[in-house]
Protein backbone atom coordinates (compact mmCIF):
# COMPACT_ATOMS: atom_id res chain seq x y z
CA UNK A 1 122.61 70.52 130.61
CA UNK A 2 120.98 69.35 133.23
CA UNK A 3 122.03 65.72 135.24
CA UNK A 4 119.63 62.57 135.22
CA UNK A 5 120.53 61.46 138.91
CA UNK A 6 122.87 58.39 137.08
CA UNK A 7 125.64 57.14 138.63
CA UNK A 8 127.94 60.32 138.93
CA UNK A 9 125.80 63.03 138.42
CA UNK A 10 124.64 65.36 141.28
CA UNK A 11 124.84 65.89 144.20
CA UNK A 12 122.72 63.31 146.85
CA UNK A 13 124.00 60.41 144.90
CA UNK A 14 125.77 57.64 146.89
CA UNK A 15 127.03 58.19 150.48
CA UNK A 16 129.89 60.35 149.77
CA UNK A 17 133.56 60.75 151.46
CA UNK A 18 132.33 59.97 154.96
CA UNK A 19 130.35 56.74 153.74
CA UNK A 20 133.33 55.69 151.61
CA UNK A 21 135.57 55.69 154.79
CA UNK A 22 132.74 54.21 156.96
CA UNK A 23 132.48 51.53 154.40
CA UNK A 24 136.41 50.77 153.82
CA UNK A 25 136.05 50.50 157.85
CA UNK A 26 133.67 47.82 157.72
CA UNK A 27 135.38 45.98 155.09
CA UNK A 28 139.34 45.98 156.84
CA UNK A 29 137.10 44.81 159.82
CA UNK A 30 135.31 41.68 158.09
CA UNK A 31 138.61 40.90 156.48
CA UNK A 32 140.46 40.90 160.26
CA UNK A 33 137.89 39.12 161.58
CA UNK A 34 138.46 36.52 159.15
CA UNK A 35 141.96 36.12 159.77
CA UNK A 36 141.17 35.72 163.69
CA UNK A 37 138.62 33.49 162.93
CA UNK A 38 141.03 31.66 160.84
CA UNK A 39 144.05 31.40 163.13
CA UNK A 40 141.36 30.00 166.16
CA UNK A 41 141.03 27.60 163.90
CA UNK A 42 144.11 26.38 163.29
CA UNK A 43 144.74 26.56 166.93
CA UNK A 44 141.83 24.69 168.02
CA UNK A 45 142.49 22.25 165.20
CA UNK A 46 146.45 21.63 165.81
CA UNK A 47 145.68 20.50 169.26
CA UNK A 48 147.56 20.85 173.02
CA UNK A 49 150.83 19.90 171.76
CA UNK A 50 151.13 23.67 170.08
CA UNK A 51 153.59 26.14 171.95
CA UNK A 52 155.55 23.51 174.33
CA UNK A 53 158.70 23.97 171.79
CA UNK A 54 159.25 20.56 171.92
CA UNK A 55 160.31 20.23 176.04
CA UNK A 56 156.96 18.31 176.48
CA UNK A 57 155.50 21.26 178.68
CA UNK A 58 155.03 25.00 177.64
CA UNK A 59 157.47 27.07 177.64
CA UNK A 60 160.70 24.77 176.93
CA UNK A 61 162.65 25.74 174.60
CA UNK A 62 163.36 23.29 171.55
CA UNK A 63 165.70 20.88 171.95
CA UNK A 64 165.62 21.33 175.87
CA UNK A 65 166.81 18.06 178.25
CA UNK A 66 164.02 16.53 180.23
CA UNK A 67 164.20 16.57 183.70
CA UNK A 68 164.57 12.46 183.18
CA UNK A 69 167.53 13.13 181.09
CA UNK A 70 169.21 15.04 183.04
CA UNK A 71 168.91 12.50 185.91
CA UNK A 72 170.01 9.58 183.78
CA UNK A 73 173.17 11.88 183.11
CA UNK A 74 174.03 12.64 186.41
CA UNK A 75 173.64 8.96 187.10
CA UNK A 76 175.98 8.04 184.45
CA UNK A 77 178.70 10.50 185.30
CA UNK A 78 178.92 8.99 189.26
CA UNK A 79 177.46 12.20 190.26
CA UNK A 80 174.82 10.68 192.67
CA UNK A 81 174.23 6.57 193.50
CA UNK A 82 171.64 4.31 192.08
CA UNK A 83 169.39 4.88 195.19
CA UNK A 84 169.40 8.71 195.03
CA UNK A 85 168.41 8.01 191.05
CA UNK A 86 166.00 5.72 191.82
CA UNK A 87 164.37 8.27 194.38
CA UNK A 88 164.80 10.72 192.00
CA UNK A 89 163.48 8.83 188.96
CA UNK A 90 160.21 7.71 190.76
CA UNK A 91 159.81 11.88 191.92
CA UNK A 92 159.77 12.63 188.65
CA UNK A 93 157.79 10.16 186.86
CA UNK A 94 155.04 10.06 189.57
């Protein structure tokens, strides 16, 4: 019986094992890309406020005390005067 050259028949048809790996290559790359692309997005989108864990500067952890709070804490426990807070204050808030 001899084979036609159809899908499945013979050899020289389609790429074979090596193309098949080749090709799942390309496609787990597209896909990844996709996802990078996607994330960039979301970044770019989501603006400067992303990663500062809610300290108002990056790398504070959430729920961290601004520098201002701690000051107006320090003031209210007697810790240091009204002119060393004032000093202080205006330091901090430029």
């Amino acid at each position: 019986m001899m084979m036609d050259g159809s899908w499945g028949g013979g050899y020289g048809t389609g790429m074979g094992v090596i193309g098949g790996i080749f090709m799942m290559i390309f496609w787990v790359a597209i896909i990844v890309g996709i996802i990078l692309l996607v994330v960039w997005l979301v970044r770019q989108v989501s603006g400067p406020t992303t990663g500062t864990g809610g300290g108002g500067y990056p790398g504070a952890a959430a729920g961290a005390e601004s520098a201002l709070d701690i000051l107006r804490k320090r003031y209210a426990r007697g810790e240091i005067d009204k002119a060393e807070y004032e000093e202080k204050r205006r330091d901090l808030t430029g």
